[in-house]
N, C-alpha and C. Protein backbone atom coordinates (compact mmCIF):
# COMPACT_ATOMS: atom_id res chain seq x y z
N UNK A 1 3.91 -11.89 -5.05
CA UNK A 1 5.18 -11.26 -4.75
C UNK A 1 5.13 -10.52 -3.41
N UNK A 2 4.00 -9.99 -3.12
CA UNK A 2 4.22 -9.52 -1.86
C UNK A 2 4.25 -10.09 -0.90
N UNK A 3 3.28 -11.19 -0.53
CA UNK A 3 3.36 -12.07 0.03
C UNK A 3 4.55 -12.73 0.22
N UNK A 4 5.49 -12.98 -0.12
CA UNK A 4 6.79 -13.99 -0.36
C UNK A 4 7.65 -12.67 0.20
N UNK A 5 7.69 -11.27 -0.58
CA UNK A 5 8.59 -10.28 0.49
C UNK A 5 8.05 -10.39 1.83
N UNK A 6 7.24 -9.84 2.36
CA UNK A 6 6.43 -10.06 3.62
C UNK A 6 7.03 -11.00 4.42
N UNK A 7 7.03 -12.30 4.08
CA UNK A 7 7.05 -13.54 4.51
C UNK A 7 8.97 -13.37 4.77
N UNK A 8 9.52 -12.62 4.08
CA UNK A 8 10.77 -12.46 4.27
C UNK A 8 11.67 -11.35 5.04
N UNK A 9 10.64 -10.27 4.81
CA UNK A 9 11.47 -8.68 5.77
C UNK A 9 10.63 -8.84 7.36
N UNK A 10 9.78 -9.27 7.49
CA UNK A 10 8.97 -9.64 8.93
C UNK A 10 10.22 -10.64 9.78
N UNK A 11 9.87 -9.45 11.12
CA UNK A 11 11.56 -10.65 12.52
C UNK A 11 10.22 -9.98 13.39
N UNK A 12 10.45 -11.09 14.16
CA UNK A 12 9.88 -11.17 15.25
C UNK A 12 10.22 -9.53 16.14
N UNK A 13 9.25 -8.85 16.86
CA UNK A 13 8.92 -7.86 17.74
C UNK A 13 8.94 -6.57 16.55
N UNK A 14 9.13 -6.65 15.58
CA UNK A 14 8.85 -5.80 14.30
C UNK A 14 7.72 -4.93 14.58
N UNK A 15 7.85 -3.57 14.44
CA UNK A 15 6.88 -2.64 14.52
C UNK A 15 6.35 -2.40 13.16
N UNK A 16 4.62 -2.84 12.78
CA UNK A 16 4.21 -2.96 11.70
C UNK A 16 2.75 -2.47 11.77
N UNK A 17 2.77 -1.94 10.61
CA UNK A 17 1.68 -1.07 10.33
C UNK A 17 0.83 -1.12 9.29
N UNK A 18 -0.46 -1.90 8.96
CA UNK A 18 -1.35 -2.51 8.19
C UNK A 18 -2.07 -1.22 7.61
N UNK A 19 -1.92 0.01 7.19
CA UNK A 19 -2.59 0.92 6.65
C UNK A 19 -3.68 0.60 5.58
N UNK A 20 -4.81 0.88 6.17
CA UNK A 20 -5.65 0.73 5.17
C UNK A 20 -6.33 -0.79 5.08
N UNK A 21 -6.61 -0.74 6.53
CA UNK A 21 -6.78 -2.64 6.53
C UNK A 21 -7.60 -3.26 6.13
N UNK A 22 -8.66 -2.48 6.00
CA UNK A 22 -10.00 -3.31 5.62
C UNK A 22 -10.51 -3.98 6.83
N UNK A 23 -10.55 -4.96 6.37
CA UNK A 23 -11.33 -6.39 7.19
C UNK A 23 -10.39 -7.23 7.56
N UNK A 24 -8.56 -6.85 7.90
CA UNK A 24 -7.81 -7.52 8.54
C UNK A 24 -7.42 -8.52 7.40
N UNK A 25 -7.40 -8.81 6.34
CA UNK A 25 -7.08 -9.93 5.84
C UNK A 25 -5.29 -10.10 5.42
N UNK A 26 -5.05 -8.65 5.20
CA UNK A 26 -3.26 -8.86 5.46
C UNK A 26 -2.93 -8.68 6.60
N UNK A 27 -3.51 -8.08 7.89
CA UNK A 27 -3.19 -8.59 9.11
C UNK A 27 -2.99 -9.69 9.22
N UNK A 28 -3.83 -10.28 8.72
CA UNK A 28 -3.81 -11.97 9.81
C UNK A 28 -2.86 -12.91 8.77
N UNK A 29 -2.35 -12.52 7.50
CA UNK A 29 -1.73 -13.05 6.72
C UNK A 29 -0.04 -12.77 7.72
N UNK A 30 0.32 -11.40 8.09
CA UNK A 30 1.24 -11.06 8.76
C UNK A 30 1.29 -11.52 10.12
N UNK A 31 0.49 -11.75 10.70
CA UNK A 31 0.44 -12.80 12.28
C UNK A 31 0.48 -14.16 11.71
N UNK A 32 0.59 -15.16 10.73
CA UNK A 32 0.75 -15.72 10.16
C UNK A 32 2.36 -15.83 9.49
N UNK A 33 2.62 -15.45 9.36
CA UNK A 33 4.22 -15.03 8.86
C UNK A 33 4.98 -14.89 10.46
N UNK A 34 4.53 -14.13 11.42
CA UNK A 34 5.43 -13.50 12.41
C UNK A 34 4.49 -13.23 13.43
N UNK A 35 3.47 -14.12 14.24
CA UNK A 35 2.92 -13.64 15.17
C UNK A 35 3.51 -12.66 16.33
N UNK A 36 5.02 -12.60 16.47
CA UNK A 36 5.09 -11.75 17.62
C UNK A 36 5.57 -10.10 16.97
N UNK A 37 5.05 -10.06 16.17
CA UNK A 37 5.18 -8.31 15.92
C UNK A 37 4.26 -7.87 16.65
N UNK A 38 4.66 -6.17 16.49
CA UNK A 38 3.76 -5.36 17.17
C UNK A 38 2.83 -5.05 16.16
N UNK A 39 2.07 -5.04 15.91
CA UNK A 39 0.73 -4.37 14.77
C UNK A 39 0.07 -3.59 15.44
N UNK A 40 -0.61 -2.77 14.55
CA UNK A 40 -1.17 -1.35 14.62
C UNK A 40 -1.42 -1.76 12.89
N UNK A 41 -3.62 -1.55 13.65
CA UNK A 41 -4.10 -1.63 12.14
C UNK A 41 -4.56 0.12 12.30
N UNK A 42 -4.39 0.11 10.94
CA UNK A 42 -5.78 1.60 10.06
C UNK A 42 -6.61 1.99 9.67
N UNK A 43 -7.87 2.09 9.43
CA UNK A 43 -8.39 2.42 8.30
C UNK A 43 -9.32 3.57 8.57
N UNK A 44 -9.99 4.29 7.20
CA UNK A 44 -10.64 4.94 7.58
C UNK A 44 -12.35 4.52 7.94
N UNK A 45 -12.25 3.60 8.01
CA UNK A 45 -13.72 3.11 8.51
C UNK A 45 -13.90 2.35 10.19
N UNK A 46 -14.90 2.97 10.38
CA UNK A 46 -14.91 2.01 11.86
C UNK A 46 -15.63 0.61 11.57
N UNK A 47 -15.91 0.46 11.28
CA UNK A 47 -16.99 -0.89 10.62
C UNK A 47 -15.96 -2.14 10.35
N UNK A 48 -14.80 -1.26 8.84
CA UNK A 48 -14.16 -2.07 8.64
C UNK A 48 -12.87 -2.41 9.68
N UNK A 49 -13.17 -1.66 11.12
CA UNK A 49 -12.25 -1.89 11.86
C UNK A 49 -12.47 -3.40 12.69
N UNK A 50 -14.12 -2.93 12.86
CA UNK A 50 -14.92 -3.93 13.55
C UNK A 50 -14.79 -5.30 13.13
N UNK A 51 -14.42 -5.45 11.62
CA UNK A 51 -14.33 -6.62 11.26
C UNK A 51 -13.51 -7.34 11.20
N UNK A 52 -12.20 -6.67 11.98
CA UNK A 52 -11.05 -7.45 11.85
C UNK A 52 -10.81 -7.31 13.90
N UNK A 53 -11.91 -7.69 14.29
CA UNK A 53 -12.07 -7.85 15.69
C UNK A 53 -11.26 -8.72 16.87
N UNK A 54 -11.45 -10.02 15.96
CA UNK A 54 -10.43 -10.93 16.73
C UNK A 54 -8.91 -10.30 17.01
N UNK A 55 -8.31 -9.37 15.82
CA UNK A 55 -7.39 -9.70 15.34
C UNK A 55 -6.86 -9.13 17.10
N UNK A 56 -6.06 -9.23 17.81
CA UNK A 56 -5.40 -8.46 19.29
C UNK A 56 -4.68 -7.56 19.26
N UNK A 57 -4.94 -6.25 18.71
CA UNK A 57 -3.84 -5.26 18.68
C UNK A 57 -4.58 -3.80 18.72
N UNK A 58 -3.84 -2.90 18.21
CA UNK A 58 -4.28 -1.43 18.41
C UNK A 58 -4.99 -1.36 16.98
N UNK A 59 -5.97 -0.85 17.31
CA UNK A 59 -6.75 -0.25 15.56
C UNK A 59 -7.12 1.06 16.27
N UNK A 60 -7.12 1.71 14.79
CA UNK A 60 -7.14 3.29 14.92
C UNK A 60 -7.76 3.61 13.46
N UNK A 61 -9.30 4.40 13.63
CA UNK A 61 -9.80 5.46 12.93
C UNK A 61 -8.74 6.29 12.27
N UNK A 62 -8.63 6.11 10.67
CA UNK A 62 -7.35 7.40 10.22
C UNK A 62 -7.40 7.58 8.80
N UNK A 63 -6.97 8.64 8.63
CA UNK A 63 -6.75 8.59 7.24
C UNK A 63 -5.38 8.34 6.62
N UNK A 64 -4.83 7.69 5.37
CA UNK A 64 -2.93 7.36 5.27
C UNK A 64 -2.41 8.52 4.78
N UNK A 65 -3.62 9.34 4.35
CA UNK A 65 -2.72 10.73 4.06
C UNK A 65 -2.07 11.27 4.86
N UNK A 66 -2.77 11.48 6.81
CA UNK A 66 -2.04 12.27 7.46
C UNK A 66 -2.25 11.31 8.72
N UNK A 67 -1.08 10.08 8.80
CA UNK A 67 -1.04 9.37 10.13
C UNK A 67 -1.15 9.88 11.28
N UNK A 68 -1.35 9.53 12.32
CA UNK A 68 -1.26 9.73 13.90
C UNK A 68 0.09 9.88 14.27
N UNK A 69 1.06 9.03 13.82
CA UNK A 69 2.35 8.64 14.55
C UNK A 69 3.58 9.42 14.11
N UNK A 70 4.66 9.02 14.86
CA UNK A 70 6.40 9.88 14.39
C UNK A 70 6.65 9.49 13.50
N UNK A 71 7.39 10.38 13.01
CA UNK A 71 8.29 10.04 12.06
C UNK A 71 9.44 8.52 12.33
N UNK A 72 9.21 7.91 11.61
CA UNK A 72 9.97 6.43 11.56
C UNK A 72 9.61 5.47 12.57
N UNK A 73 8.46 5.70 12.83
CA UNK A 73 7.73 4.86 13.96
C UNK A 73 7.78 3.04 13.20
N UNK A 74 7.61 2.25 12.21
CA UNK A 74 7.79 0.95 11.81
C UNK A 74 8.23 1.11 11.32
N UNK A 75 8.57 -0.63 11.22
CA UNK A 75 9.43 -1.05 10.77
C UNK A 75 8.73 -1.60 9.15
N UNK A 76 7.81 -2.03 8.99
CA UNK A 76 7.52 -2.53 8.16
C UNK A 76 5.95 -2.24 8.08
N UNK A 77 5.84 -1.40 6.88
CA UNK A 77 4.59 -0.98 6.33
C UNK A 77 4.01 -1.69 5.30
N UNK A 78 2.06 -2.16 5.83
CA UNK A 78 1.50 -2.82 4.50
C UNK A 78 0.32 -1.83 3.87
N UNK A 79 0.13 -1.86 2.72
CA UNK A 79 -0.90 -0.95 2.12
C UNK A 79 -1.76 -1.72 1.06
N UNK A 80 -2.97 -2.56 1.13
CA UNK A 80 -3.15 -3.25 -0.10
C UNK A 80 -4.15 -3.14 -0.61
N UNK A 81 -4.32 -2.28 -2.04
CA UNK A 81 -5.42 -2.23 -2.20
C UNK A 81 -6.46 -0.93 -1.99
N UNK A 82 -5.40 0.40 -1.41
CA UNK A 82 -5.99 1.62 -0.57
C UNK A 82 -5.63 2.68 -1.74
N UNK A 83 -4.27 2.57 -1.98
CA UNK A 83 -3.86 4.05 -2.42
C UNK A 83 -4.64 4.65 -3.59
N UNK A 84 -5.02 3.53 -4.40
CA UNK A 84 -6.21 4.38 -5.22
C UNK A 84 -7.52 4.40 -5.33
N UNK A 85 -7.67 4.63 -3.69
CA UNK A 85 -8.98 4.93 -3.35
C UNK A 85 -8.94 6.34 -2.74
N UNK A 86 -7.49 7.21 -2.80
CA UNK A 86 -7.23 8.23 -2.09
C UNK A 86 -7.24 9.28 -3.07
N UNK A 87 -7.58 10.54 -2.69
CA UNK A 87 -7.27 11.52 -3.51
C UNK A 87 -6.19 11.84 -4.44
N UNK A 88 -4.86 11.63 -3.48
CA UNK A 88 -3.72 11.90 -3.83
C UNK A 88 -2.72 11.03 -3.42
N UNK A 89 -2.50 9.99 -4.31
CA UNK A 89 -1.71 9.05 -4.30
C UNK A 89 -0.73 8.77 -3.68
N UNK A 90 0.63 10.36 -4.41
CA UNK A 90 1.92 9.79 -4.18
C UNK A 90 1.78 10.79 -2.70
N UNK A 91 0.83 11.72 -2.34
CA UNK A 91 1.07 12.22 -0.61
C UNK A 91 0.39 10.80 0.06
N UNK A 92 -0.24 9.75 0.06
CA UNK A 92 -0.27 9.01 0.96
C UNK A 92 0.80 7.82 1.12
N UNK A 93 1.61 7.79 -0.39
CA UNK A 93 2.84 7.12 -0.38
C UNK A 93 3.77 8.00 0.48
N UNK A 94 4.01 9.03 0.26
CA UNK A 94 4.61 10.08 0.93
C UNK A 94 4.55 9.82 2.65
N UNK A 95 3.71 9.96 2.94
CA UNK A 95 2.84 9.91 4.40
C UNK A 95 3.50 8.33 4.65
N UNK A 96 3.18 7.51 4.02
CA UNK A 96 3.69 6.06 4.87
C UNK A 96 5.15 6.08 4.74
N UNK A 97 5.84 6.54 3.54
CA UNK A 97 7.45 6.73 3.84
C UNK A 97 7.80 7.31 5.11
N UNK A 98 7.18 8.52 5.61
CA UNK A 98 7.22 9.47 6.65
C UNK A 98 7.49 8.62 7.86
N UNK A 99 6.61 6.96 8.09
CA UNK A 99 6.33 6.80 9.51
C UNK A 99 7.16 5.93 9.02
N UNK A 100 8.01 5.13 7.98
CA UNK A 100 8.92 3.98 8.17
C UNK A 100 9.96 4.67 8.78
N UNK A 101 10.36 3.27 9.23
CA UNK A 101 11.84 3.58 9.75
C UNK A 101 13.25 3.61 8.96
N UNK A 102 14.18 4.12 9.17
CA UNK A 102 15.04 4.33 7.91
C UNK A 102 15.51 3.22 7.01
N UNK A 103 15.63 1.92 7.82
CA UNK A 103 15.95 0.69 7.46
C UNK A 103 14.41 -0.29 6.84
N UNK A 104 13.32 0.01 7.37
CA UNK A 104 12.26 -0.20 6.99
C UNK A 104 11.88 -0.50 5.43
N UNK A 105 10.71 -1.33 5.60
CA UNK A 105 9.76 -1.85 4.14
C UNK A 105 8.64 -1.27 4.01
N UNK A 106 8.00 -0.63 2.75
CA UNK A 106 6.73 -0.38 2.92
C UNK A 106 6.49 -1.21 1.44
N UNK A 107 5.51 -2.05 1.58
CA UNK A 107 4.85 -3.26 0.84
C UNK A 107 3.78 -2.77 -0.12
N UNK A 108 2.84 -2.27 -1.04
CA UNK A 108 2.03 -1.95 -1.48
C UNK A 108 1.38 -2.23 -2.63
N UNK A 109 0.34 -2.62 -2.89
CA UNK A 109 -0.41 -3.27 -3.85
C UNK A 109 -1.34 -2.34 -4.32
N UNK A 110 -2.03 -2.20 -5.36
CA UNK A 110 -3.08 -1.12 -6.35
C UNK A 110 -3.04 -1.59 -7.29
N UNK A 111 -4.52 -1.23 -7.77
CA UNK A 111 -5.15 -1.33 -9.56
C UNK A 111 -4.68 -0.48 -10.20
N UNK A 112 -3.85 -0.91 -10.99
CA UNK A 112 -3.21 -0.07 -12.37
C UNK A 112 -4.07 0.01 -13.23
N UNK A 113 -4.30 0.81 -14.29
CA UNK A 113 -4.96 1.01 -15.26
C UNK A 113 -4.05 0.46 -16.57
N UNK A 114 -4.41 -0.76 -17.27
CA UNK A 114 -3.99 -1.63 -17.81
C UNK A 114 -3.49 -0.82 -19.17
N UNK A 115 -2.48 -0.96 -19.66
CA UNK A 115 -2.53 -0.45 -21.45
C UNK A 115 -2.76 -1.05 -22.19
N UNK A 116 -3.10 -0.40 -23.46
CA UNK A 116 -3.99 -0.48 -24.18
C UNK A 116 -4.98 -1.10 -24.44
N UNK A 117 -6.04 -0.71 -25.97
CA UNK A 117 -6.81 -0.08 -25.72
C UNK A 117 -8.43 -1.23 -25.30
N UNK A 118 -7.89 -2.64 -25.87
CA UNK A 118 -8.73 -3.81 -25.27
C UNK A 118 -8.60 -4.03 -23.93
N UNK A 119 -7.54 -3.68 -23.39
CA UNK A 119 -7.21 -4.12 -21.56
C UNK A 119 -8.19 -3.34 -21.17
N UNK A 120 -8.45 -1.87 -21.74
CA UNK A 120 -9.12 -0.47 -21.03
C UNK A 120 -10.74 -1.12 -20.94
N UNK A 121 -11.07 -1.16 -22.41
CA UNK A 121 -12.17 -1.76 -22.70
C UNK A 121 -12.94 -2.93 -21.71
N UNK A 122 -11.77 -4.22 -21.38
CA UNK A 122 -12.38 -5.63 -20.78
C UNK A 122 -12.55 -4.95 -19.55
N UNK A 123 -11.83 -3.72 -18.74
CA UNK A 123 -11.44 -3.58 -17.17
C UNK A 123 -12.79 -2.55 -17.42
N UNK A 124 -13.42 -1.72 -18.40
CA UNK A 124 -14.67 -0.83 -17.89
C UNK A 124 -15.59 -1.12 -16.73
N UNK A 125 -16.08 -2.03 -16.93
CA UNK A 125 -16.86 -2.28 -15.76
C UNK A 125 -16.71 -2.21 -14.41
N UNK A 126 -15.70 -3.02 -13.97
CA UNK A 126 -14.92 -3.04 -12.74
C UNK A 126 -14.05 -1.73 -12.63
N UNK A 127 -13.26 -1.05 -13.51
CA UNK A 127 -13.03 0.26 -13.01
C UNK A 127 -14.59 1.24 -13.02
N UNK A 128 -15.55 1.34 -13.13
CA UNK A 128 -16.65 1.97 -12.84
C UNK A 128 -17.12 1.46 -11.64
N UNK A 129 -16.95 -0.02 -11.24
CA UNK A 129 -17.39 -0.10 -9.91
C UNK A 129 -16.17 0.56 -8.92
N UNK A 130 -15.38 0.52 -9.33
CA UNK A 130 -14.03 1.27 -8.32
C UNK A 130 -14.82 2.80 -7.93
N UNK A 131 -14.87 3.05 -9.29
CA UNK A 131 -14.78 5.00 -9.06
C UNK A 131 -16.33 4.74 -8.13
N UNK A 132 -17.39 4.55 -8.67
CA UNK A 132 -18.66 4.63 -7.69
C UNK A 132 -18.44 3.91 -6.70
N UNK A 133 -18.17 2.69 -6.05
CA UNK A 133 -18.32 2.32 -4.81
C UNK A 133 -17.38 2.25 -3.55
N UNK A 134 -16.38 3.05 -4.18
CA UNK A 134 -15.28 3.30 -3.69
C UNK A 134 -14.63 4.51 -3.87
N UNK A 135 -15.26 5.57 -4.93
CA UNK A 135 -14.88 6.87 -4.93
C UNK A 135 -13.37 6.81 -5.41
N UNK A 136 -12.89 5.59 -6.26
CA UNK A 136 -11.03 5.19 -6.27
C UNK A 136 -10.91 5.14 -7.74
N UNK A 137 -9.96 5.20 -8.30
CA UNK A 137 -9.28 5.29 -9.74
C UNK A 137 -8.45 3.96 -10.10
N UNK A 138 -7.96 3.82 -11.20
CA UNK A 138 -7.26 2.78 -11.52
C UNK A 138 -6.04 3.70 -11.79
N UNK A 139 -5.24 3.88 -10.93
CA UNK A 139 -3.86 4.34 -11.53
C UNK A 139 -3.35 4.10 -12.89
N UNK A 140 -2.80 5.63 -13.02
CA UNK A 140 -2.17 5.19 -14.48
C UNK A 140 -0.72 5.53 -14.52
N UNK A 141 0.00 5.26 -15.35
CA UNK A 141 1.57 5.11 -14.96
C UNK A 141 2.18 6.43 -14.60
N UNK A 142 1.71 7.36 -14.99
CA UNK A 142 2.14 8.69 -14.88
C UNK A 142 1.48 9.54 -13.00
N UNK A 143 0.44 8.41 -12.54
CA UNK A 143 0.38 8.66 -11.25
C UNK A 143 0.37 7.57 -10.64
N UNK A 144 1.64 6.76 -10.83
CA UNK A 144 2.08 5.85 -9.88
C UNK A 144 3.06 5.80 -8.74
N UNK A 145 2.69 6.44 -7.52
CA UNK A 145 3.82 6.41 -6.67
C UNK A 145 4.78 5.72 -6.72
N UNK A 146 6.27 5.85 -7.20
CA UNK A 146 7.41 4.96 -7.37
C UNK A 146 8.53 5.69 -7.31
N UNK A 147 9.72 4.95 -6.50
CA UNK A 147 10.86 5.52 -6.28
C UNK A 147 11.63 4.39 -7.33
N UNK A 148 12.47 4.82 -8.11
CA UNK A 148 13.36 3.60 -8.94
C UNK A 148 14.54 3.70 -8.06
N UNK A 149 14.93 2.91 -7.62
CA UNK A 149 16.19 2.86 -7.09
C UNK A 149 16.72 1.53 -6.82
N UNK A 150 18.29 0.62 -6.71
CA UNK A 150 18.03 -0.40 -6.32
C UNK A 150 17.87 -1.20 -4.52
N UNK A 151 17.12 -0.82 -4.33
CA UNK A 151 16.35 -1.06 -3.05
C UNK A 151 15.16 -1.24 -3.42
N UNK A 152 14.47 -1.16 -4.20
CA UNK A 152 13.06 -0.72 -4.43
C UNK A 152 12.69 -1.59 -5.86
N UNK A 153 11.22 -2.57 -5.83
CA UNK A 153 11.07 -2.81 -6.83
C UNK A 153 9.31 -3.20 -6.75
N UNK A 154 9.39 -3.51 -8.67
CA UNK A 154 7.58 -3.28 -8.52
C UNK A 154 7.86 -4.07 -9.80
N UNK A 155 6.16 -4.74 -10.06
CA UNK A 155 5.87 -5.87 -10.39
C UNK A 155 4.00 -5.25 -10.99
N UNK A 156 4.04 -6.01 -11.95
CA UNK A 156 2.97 -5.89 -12.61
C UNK A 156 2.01 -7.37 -12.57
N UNK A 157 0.92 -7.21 -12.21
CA UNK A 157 0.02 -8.71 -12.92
C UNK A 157 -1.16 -8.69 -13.68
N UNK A 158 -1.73 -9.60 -13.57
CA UNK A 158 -3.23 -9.37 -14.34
C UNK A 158 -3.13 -8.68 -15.43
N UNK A 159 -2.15 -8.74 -16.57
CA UNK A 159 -1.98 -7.67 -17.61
C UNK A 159 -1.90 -6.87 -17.39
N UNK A 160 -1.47 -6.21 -16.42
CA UNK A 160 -1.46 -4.59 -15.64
C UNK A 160 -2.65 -4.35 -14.80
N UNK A 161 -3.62 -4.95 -14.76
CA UNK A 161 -4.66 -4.48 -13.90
C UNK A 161 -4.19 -4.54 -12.40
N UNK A 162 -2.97 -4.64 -11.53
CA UNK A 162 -2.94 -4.35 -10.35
C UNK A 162 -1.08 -4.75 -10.60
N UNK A 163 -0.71 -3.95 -9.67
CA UNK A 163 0.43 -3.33 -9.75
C UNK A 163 1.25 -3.75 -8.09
N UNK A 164 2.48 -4.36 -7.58
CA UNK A 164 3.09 -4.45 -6.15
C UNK A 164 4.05 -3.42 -6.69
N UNK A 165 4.67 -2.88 -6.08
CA UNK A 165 5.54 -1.99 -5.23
C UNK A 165 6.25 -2.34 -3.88
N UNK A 166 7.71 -2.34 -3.72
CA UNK A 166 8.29 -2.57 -2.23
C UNK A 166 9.01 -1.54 -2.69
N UNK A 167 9.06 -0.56 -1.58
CA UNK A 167 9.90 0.79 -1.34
C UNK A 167 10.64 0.87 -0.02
N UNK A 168 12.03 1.48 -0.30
CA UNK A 168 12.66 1.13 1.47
C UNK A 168 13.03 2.65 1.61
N UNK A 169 13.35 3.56 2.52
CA UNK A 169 13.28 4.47 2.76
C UNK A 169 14.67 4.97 2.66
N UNK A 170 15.37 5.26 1.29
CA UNK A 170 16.35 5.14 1.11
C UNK A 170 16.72 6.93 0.90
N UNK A 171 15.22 8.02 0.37
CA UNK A 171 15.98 8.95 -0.58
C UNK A 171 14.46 9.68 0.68
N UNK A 172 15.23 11.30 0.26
CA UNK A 172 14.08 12.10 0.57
C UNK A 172 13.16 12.19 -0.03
N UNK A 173 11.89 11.54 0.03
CA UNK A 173 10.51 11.26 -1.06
C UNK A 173 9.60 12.37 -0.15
N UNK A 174 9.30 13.32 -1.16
CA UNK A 174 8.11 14.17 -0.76
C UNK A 174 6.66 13.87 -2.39
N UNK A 175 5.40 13.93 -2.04
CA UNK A 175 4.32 13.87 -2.82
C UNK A 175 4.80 14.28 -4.62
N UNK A 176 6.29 15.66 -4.87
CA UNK A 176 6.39 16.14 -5.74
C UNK A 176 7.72 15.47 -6.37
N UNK A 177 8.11 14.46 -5.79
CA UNK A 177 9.43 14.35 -5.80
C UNK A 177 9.36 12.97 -6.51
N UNK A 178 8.09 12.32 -6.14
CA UNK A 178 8.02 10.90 -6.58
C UNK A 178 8.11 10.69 -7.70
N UNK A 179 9.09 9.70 -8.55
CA UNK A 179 9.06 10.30 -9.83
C UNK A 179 7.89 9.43 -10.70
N UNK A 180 7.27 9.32 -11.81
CA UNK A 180 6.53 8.66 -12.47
C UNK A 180 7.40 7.23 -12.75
N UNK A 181 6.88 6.27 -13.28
CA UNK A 181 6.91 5.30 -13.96
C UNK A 181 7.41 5.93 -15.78
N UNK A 182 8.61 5.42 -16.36
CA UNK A 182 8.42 5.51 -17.76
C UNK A 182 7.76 4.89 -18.49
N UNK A 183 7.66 5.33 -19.64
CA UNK A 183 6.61 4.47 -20.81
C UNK A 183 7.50 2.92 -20.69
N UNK A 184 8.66 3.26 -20.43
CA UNK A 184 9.42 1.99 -21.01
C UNK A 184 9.43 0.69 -19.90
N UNK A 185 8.75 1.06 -18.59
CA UNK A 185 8.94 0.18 -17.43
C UNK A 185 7.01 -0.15 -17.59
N UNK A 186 6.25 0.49 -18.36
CA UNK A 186 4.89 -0.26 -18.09
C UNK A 186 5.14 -1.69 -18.84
């Protein structure tokens, strides 16, 4: 699903912002979709900056809690795979709302913490490699950054073990404001 939005809110000279890039692999999925955007990758590693070397654009040492840039600086924000590796979730959702632009996409993917109580059970392992090798959590619905609105929608897979989100910058979203997920939308 994200992929297919992506592939659809991306126009050419688009100011876009790969937060949390890793090793470039949704970069180059997005130069792939729209080579002539502007990109600007993130992350907090230099290593994993290093590895997305080829890619031709600006990379920047950062954290998504507290960007470098203005307020509404892109157009289209990607996050895949980061936010629950962060302390505080809905302030780094917060923080990337901050730099979209008002008309803007921010795209985002994370490990949900699956319900009940066999999902919890089969995912132990791999959520223990999360928390140790990554210091990250499996979100659970009650700390899932989400705006409900209709602009905005989210998608479950893997039985809940990972969770998309597309949010457009429609409402004033601060870290306290974000509202939870209900029991009735897991």
């Amino acid at each position: 699903a994200m992929l297919e939005d992506l592939g659809s809110v991306l126009q050419p000279d688009h100011r876009v912002l790969d937060a949390g890039c890793g090793t470039g692999a949704m970069s180059r999925r997005i130069l792939e979709f729209q080579p002539t955007v502007d990109l600007t990758l993130v992350d907090a590693s230099e290593q994993m900056l290093e590895q997305a070397g080829e890619i031709g654009t600006r990379r920047l040492v950062g954290d998504i809690t507290a960007l470098p840039f203005d307020d509404d600086a892109f157009d289209v924000v990607t996050c895949a795979w980061v936010i629950e590796t962060v302390p505080d979730p809905k302030a780094a959702i917060a923080e990337l709302l901050r730099v979209l632009a008002p008309d803007g996409f921010l795209l985002y993917t994370f490990c949900s913490l699956p319900s009940g109580w066999l999902s919890r059970q089969g995912t132990a392992i791999l959520r223990e490699f999360v928390t140790r090798g990554f210091a990250g959590q499996f979100l659970e619905p009650e700390e899932t950054p989400w705006h409900d609105c209709d602009r905005s929608r989210r998608a479950s897979f893997h039985g809940g073990l990972s969770t998309y989100i597309l949010l457009r910058k429609c409402c004033s979203v601060s870290p306290d404001a974000l509202p939870a997920v209900s029991a009735a939308d897991v």
